[in-house]
Protein backbone atom coordinates (compact mmCIF):
# COMPACT_ATOMS: atom_id res chain seq x y z
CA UNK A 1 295.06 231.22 329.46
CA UNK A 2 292.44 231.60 326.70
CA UNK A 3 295.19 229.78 324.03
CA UNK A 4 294.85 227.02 326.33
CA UNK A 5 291.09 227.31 326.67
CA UNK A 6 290.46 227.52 323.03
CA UNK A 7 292.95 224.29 322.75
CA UNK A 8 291.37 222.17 325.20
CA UNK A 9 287.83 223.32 322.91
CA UNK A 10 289.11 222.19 319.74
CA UNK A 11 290.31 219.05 321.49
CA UNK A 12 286.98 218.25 322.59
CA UNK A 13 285.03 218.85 319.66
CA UNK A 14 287.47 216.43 317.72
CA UNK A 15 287.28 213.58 320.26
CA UNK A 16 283.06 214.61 319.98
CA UNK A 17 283.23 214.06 316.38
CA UNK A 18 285.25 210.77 316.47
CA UNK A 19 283.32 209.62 318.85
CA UNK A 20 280.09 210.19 316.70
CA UNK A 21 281.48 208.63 313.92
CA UNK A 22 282.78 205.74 315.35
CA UNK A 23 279.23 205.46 316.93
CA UNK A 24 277.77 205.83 313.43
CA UNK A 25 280.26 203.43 311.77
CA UNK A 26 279.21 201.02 315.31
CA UNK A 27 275.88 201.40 314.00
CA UNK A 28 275.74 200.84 310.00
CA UNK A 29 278.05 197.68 310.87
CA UNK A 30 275.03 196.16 313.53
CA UNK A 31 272.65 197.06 310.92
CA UNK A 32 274.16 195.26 308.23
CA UNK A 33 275.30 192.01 310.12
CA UNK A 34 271.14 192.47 311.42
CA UNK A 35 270.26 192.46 307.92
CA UNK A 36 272.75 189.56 306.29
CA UNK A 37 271.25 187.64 309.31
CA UNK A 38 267.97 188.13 307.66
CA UNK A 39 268.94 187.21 304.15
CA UNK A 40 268.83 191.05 303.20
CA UNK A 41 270.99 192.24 300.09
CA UNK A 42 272.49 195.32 301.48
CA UNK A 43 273.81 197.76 298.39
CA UNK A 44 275.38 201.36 297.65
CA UNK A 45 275.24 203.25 294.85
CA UNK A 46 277.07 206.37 293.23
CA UNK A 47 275.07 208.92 291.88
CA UNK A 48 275.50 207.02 288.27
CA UNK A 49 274.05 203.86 289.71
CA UNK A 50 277.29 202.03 290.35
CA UNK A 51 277.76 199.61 293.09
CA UNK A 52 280.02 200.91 295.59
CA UNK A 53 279.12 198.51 298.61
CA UNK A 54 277.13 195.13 298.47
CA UNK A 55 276.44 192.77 301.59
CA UNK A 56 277.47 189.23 301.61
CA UNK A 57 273.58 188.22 301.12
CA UNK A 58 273.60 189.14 296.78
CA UNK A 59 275.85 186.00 296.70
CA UNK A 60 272.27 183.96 298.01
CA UNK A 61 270.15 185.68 296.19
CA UNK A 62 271.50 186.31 292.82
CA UNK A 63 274.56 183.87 292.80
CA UNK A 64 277.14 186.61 292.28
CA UNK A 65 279.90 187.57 294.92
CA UNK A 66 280.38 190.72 296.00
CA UNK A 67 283.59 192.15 294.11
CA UNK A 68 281.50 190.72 291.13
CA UNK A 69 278.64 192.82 292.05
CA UNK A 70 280.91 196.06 293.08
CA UNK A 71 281.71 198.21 290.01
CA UNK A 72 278.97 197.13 288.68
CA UNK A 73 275.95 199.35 286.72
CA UNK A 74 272.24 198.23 288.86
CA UNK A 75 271.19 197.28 285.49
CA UNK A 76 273.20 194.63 284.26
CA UNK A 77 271.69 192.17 286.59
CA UNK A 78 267.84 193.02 285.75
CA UNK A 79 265.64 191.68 283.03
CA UNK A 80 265.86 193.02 279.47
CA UNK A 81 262.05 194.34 280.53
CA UNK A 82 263.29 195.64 283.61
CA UNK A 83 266.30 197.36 282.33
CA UNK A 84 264.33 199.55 280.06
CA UNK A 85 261.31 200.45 282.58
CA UNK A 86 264.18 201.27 285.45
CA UNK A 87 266.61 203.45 283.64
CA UNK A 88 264.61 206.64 285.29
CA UNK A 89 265.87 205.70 288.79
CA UNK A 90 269.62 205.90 288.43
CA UNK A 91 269.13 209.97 287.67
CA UNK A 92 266.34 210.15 290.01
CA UNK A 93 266.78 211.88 293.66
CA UNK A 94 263.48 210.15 294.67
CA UNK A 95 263.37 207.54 297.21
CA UNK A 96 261.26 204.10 296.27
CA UNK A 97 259.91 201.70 297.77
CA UNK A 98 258.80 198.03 297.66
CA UNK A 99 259.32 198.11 293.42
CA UNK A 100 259.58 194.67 292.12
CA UNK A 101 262.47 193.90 290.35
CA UNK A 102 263.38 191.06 287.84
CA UNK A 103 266.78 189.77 288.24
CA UNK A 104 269.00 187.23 286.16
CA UNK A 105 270.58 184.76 288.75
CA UNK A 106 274.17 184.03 287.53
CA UNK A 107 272.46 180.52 287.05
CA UNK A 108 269.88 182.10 284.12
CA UNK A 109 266.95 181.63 286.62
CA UNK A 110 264.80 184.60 287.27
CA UNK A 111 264.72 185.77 290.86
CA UNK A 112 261.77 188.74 292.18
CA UNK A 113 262.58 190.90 294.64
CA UNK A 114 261.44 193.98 297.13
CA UNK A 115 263.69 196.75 296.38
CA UNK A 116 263.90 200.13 298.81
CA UNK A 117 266.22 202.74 298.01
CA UNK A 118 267.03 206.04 299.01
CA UNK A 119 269.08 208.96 298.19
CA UNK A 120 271.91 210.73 300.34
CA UNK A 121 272.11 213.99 299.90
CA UNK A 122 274.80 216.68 301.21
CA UNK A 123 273.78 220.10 302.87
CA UNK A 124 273.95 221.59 299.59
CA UNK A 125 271.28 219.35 297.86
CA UNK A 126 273.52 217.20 296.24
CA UNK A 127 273.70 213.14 295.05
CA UNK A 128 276.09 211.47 297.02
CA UNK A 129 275.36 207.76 296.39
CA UNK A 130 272.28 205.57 296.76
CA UNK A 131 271.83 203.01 299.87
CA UNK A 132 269.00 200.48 299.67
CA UNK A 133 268.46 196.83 300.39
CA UNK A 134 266.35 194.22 298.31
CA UNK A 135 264.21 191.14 299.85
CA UNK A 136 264.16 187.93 297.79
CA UNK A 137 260.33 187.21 297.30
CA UNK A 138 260.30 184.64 294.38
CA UNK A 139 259.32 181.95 296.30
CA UNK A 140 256.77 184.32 298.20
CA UNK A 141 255.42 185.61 294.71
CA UNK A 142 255.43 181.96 293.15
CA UNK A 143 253.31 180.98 295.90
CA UNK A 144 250.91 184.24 295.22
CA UNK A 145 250.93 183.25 291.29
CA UNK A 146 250.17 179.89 292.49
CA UNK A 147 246.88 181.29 294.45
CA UNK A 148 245.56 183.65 292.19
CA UNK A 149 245.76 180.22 289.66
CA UNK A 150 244.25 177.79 291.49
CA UNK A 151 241.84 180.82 292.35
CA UNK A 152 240.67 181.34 288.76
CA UNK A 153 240.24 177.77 288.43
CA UNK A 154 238.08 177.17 291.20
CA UNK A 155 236.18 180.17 289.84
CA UNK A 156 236.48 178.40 286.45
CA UNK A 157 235.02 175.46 287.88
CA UNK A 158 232.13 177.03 289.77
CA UNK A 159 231.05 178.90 286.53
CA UNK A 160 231.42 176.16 283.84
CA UNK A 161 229.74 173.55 286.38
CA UNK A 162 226.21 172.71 285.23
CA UNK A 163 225.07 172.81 288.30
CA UNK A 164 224.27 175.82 290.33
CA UNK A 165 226.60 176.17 293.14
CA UNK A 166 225.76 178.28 296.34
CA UNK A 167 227.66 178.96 299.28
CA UNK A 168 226.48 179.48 302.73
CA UNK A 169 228.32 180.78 305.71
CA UNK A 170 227.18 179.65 309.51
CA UNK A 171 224.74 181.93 309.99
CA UNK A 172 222.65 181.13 306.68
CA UNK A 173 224.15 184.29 304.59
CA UNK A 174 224.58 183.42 300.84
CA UNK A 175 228.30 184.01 299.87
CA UNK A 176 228.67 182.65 296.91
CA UNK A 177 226.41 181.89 293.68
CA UNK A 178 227.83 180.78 290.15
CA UNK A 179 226.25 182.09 286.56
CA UNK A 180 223.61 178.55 286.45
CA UNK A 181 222.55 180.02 289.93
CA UNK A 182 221.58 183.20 288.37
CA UNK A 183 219.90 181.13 285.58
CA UNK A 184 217.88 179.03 287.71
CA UNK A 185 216.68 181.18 290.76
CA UNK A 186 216.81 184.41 288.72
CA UNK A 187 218.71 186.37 290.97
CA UNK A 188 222.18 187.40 289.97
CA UNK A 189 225.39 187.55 291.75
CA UNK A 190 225.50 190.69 293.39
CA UNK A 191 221.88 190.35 294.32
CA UNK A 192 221.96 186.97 296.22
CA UNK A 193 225.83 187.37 297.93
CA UNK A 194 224.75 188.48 301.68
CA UNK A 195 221.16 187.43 301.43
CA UNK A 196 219.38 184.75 303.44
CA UNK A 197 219.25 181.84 302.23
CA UNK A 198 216.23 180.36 302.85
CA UNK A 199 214.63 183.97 302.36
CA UNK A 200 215.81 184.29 298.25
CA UNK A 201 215.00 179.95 297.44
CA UNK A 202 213.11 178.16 299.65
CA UNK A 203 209.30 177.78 299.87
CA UNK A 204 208.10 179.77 302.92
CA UNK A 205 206.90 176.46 303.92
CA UNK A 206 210.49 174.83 304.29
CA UNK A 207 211.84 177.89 305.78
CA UNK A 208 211.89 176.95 310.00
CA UNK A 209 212.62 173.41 309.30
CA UNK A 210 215.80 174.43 307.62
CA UNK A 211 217.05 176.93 310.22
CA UNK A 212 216.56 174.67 312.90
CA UNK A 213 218.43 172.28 311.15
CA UNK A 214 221.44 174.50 310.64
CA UNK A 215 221.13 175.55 314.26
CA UNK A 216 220.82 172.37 315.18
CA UNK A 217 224.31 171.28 313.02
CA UNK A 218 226.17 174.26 314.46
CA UNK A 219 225.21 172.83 318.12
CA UNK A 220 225.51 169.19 317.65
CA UNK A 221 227.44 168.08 314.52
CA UNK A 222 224.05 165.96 313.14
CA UNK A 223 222.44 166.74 309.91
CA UNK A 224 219.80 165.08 307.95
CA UNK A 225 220.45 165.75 304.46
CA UNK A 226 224.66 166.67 304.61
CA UNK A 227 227.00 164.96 302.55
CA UNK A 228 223.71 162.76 300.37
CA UNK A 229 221.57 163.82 297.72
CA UNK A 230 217.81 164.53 298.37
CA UNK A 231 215.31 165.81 295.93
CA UNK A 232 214.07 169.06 297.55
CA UNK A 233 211.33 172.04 296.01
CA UNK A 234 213.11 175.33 295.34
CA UNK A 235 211.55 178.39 294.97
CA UNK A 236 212.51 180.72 292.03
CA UNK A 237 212.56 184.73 291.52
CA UNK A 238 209.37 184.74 290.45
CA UNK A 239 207.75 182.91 292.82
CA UNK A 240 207.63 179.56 291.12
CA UNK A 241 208.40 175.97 292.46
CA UNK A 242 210.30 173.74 291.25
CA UNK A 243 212.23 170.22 291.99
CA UNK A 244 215.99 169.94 292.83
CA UNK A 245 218.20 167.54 293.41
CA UNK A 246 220.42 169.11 296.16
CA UNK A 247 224.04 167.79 297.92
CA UNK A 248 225.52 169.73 300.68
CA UNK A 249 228.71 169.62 302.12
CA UNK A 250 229.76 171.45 305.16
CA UNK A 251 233.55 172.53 305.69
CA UNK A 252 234.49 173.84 308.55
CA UNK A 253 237.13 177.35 308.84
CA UNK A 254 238.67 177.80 311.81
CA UNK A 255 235.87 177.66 314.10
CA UNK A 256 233.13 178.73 311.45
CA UNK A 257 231.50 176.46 308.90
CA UNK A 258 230.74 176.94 305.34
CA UNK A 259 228.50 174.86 303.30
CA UNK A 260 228.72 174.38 299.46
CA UNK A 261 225.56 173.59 297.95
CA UNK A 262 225.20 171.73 294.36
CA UNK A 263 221.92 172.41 292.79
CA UNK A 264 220.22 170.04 290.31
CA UNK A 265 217.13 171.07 288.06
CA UNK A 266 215.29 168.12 287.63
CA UNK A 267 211.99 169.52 286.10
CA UNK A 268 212.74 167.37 283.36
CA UNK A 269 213.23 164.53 284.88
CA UNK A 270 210.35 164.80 286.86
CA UNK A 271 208.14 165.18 283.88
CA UNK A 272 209.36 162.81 282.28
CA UNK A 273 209.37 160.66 285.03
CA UNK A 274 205.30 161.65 285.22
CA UNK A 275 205.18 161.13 281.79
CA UNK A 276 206.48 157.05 281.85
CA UNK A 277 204.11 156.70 284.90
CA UNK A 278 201.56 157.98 282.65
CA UNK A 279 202.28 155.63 279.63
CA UNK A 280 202.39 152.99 282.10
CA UNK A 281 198.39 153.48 283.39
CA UNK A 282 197.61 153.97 279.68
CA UNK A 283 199.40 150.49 278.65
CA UNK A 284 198.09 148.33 281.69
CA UNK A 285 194.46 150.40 280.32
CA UNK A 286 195.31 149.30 276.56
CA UNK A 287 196.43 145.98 277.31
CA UNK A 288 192.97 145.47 279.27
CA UNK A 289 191.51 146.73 276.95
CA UNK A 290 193.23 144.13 274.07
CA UNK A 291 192.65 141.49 276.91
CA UNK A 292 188.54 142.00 276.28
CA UNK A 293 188.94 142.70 273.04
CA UNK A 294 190.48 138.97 272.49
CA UNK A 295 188.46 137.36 274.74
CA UNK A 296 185.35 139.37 272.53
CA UNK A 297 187.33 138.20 269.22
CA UNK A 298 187.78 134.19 270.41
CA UNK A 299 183.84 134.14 271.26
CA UNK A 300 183.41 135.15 267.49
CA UNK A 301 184.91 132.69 266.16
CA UNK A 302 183.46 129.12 265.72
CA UNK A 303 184.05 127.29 268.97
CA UNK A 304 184.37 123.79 267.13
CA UNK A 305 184.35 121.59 264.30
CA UNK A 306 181.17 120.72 262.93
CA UNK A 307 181.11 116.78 261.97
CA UNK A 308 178.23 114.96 260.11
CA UNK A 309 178.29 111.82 257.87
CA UNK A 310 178.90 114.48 254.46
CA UNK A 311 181.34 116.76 255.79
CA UNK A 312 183.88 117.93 258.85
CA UNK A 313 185.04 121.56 259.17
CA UNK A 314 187.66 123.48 261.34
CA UNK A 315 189.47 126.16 261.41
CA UNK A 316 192.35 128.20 263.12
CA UNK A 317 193.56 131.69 263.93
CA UNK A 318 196.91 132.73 264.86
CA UNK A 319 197.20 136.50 265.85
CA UNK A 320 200.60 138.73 265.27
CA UNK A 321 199.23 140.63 267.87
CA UNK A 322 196.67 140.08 270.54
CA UNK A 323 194.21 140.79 268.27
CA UNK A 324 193.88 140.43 265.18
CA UNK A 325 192.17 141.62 261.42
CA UNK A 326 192.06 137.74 259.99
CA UNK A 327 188.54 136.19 259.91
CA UNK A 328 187.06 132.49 259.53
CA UNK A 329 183.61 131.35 259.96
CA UNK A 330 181.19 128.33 259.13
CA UNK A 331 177.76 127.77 260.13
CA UNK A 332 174.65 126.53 258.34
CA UNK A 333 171.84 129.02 256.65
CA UNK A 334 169.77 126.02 256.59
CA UNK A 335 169.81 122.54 257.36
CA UNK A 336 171.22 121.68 253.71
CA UNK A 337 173.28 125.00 253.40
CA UNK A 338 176.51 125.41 254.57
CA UNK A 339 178.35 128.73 254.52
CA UNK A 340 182.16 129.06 254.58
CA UNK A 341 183.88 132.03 255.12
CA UNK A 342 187.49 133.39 255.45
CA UNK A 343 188.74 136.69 255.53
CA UNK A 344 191.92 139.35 256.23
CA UNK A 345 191.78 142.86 257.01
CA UNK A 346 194.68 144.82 256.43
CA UNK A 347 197.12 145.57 259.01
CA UNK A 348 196.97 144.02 262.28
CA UNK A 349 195.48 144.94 266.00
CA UNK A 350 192.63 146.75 267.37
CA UNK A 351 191.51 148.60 264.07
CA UNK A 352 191.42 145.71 261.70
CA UNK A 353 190.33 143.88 264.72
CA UNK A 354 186.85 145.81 264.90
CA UNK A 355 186.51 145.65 261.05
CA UNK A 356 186.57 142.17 261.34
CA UNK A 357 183.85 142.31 263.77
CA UNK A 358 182.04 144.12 261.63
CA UNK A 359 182.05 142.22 259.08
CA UNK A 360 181.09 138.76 260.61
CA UNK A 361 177.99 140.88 261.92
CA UNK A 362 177.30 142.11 258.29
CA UNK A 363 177.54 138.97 256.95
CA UNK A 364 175.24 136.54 259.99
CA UNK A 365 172.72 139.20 259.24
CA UNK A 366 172.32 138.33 255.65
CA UNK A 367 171.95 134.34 257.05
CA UNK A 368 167.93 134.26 256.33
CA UNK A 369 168.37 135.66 253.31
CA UNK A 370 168.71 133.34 250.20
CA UNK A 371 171.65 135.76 248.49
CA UNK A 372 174.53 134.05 246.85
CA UNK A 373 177.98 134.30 247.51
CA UNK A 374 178.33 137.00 244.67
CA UNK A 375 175.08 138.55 246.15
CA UNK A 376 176.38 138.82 249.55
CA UNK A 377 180.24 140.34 248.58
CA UNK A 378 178.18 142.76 246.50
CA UNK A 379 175.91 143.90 249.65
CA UNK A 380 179.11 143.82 252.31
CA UNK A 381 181.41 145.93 249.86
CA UNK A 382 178.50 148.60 249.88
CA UNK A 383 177.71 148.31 253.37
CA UNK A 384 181.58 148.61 254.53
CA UNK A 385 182.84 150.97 251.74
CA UNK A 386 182.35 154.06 253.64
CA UNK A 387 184.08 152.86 256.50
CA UNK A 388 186.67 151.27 254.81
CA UNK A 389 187.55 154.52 252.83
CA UNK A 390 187.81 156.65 255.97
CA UNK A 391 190.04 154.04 257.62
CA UNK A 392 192.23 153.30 254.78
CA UNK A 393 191.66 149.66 255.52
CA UNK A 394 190.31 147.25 253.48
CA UNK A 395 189.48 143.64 253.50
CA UNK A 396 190.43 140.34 251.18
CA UNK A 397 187.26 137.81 251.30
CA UNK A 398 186.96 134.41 250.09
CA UNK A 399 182.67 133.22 250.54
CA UNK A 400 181.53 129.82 249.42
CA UNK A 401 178.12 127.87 249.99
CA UNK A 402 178.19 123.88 249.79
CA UNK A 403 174.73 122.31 249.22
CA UNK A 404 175.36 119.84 251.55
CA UNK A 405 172.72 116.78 249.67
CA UNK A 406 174.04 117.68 245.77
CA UNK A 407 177.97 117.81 246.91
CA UNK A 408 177.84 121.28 245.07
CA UNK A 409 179.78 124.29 246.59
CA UNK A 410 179.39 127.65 244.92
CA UNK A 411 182.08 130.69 245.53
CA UNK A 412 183.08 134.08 244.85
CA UNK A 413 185.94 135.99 245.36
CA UNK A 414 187.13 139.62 246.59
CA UNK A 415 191.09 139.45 246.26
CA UNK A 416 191.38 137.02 248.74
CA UNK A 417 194.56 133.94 248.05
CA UNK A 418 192.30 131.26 246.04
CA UNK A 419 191.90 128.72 248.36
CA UNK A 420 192.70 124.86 247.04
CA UNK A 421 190.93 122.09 246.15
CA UNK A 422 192.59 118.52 246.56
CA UNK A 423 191.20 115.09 245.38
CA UNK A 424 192.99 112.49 247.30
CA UNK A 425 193.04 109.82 244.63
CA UNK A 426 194.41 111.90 241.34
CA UNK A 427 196.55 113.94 243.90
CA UNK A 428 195.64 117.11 242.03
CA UNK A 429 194.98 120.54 243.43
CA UNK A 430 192.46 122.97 241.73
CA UNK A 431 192.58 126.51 242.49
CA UNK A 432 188.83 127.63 243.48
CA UNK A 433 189.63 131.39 241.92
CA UNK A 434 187.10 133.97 240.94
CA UNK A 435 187.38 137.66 240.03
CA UNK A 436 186.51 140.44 241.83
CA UNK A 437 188.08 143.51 243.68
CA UNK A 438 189.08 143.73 247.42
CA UNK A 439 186.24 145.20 249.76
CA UNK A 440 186.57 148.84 249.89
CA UNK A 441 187.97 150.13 246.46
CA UNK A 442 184.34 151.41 244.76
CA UNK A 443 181.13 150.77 245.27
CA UNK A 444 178.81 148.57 243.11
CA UNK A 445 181.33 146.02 242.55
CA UNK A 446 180.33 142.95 240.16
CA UNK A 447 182.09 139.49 241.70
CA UNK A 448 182.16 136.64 239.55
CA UNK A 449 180.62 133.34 240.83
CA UNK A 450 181.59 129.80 240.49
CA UNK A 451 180.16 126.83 240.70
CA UNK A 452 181.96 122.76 241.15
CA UNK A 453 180.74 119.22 242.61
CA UNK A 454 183.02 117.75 245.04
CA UNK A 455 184.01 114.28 245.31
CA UNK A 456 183.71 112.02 248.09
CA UNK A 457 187.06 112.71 250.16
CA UNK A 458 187.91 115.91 248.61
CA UNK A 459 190.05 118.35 250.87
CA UNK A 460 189.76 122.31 250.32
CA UNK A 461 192.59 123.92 252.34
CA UNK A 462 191.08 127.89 252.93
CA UNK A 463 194.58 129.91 254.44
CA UNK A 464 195.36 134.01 254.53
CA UNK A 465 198.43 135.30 252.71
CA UNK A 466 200.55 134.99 256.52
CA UNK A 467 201.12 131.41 255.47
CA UNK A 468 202.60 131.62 252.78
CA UNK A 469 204.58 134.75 253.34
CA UNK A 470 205.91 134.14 256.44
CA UNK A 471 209.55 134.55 256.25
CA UNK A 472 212.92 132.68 257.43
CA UNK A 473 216.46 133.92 259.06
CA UNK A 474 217.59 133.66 254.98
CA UNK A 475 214.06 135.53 254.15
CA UNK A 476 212.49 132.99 252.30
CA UNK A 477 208.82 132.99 251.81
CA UNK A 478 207.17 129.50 253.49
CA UNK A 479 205.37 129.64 249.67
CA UNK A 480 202.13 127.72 248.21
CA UNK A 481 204.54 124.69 247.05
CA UNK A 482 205.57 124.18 250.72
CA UNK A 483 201.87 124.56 251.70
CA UNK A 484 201.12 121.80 248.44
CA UNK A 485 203.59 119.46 249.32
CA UNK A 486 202.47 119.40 253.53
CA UNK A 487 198.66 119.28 252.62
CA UNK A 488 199.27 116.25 249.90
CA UNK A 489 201.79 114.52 252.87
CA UNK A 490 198.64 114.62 255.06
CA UNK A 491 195.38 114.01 252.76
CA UNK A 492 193.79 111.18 255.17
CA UNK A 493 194.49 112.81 258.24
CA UNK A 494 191.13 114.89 259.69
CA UNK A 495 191.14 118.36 259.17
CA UNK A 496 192.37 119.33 262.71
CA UNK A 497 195.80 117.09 261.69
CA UNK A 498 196.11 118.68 258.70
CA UNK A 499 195.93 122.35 260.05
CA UNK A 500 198.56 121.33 262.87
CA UNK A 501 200.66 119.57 261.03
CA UNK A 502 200.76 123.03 258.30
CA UNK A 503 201.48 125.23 261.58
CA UNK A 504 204.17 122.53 262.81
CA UNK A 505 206.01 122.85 259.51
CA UNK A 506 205.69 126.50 259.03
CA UNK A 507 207.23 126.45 262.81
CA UNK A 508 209.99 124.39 261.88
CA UNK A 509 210.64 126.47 258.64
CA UNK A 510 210.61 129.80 260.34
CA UNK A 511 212.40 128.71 263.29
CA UNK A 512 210.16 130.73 265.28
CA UNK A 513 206.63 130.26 267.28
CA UNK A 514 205.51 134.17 266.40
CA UNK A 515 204.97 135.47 263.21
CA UNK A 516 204.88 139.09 262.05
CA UNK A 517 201.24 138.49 260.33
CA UNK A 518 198.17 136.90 261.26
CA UNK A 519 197.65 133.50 259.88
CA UNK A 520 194.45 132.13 259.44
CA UNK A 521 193.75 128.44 257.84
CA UNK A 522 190.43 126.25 257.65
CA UNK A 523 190.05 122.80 256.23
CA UNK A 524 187.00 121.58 254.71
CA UNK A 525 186.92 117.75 254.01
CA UNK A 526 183.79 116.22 252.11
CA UNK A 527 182.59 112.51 253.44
């Protein structure tokens, strides 16, 4: 009776133990066909690191099958890297997990994956094999490579830009704020990220007006200055305003909204801006100012010819510039005196301008005295020198007297061109010359002092050195031959003709109605 009992025990302890290991073979075989379904490389190992078992899913992932995978060391598919960082874990009895490995595909490419492996061990504490399972996640770690990449360059971007770029969340909370931010507010980076906004750079002022416009976004969708540049006043660390030229653009996350702001410094811009507005009140004051100044310098001048039965005289002025440093005059000392005068101060515009002025005062105040033309270039030179000196101007002056009843003129000179003298019938020009210094060199200057009769009909043609240095396209001077050969071509004409018809040729010559020097000419003709 207990033989049988004993029987029926072992009996049911081997049909236990059957059972339990068909249930456990039942079980490794749904796992596995769970796992293949899930693209899962299934894998034994001995206790060397040998494949004993491999799933159907290494043929997916690395391109082997798997008798070419069984009998196999774990190492001969890794990476030359990997296979000498991973030797450790064939000996090891430590489980891993997640370790990245490096794989060779049979195809050469290199495939990533999420390898978990651990050790079976008997009751007495020894290796029996290895079971683990590896997840492809190439594509899955691409993708991360890819967004850490594109990461840094955004971040690149933002930093490099030479603007300063701020980020705002919804509720007005800075979270972001590149290097020129930290330059131009004077905050840095960790100091700004999860402030206020409009606390850390706007004006006080500006401060409700922008949060009801962000509230005022968030509830309807409507902004004023989104997506459009606007010049706006930002405030900086130190309490200091300054322009900007600001763009915002919202982007919306989900059911939030951020908005990327791209900051302009245009303090520059402004002042220079300031600066042309500036230049432009101080021209439109200049060019008043020129505008009296001619109108001053025409009245100076002699307003028209002076005709009698013995003599006609005229003259004419054309300025570089508005105004200009060449000088003529006529008018009688006494009823049988005339006095001629023609002069050019160096340079051109308002200062030679007023030095001219000067002089024509210098010389009508000497107009009741009986001085001589040497006389009277002696007194100017000392009564300008000073001025002159200062300046670093100084003037060329040609002075002559004509004694109106004995025909008689009488001249001196101060470096001015010599004007000429033409008698119509023997066609033959005279130079009136005399020696003496410019005005303005040294005091107590000596100028010679010449004396000739005219003849009835003679011309004297008084010009500045613009006529005969004005230039052409091939710069060529107009010269004193042209000047000869226009004055002889025109020697009955009245002295008006003659001085347009010079001007007309000098036009035609030049190709051009402006000139880059004054040009002064004035024609005497004796009856």
């Amino acid at each position: 009776m207990t033989h049988r009992t004993d029987s029926q025990n072992t009996n049911e302890d081997i049909t236990r133990r059957k059972q339990a290991e068909s249930a456990l073979i039942e079980s490794e075989e749904r796992f596995r066909q769970m796992a293949e379904m899930t693209g899962e490389w299934l894998w034994e190992q001995d206790p060397n690191g040998y494949y004993i078992y491999s799933s159907n899913a290494v043929k997916q992932i690395l391109g082997f099958s798997q008798n070419q995978v069984i009998g196999k060391h774990y190492t001969a598919f890794l990476t030359a890297q990997d296979k000498e960082t991973q030797q450790s874990y064939a000996t090891s009895q430590r489980p891993f997990y997640a370790l990245v490995n490096h794989y060779q595909h049979k195809n050469g490419q290199q495939i990533l994956t999420e390898s978990t492996g651990l050790p079976i061990i008997d009751a007495e504490g020894k290796l029996l094999k290895w079971r683990g399972v590896d997840r492809d996640i190439t594509a899955r770690m691409h993708f991360q490579n890819e967004l850490i990449e594109s990461e840094k360059r955004t971040r690149l971007i933002i930093e490099s830009s030479m603007n300063a770029i701020v980020i705002m969340d919804s509720y007005g909370i800075i979270t972001d704020w590149n290097h020129q931010a930290e330059e131009m507010f004077g905050w840095s980076r960790a100091e700004a990220i999860g402030q206020r906004l409009d606390e850390l750079v706007i004006p006080a002022r500006f401060r409700k007006a922008h949060r009801q416009g962000l509230h005022s976004f968030l509830q309807t969708g409507v902004a004023l200055i989104l997506n459009k540049q606007t010049e706006q006043v930002a405030l900086r660390r130190d309490g200091t305003e300054f322009p900007v030229e600001l763009s915002v653009s919202p982007l919306k996350l989900g059911n939030a909204y951020i908005f990327s702001g791209f900051i302009h410094d245009i303090s520059g811009r402004k002042a220079a801006e300031q600066q042309i507005r500036q230049a432009h009140v101080n021209l439109a004051i200049a060019q008043n100012e020129i505008k009296i100044a001619q109108q001053i310098q025409a009245t100076l001048s002699p307003s028209a010819p002076i005709k009698s039965d013995s003599f006609e005289v005229t003259g004419c002025c054309l300025t570089a510039n508005k105004v200009g440093g060449d000088y003529f005059d006529y008018f009688y000392r006494n009823e049988n005196q005339l006095e001629l005068v023609i002069a050019d101060v160096s340079g051109h515009s308002i200062g030679p301008a007023l030095f001219m002025v000067e002089t024509r005062s210098a010389i009508r105040a000497q107009t009741n005295l009986l001085a001589t033309p040497s006389e009277t270039l002696g007194v100017l030179n000392n009564f300008l020198f000073n001025d002159l000196d200062r300046s670093d101007y100084f003037i060329t002056l040609f002075y002559l007297q004509v004694d109106i009843k004995k025909r008689q003129i009488r001249y001196a000179n101060a470096g001015h061109p010599s004007p000429l003298l033409l008698n119509p019938s023997q066609k033959e020009f005279k130079q009136l010359d005399a020696e003496g210094l410019i005005l303005g060199i040294r005091k107590n200057v000596i100028f010679e002092e010449k004396t000739t009769i005219l003849m009835k009909g003679d011309l004297i043609l008084f010009y500045t050195d613009g006529l005969i240095e004005a230039e052409n396209a091939d710069k060529e001077f107009f010269g004193l031959e042209r000047v000869k050969a226009v004055f002889l071509q025109n020697v009955e004409e009245s002295p008006q003709t003659i001085i347009d018809s010079l001007f007309a040729a000098l036009r035609q010559f030049c190709q051009s109605t402006a000139f880059a020097d004054d040009i002064t000419l004035m024609v005497f003709k004796c009856g």
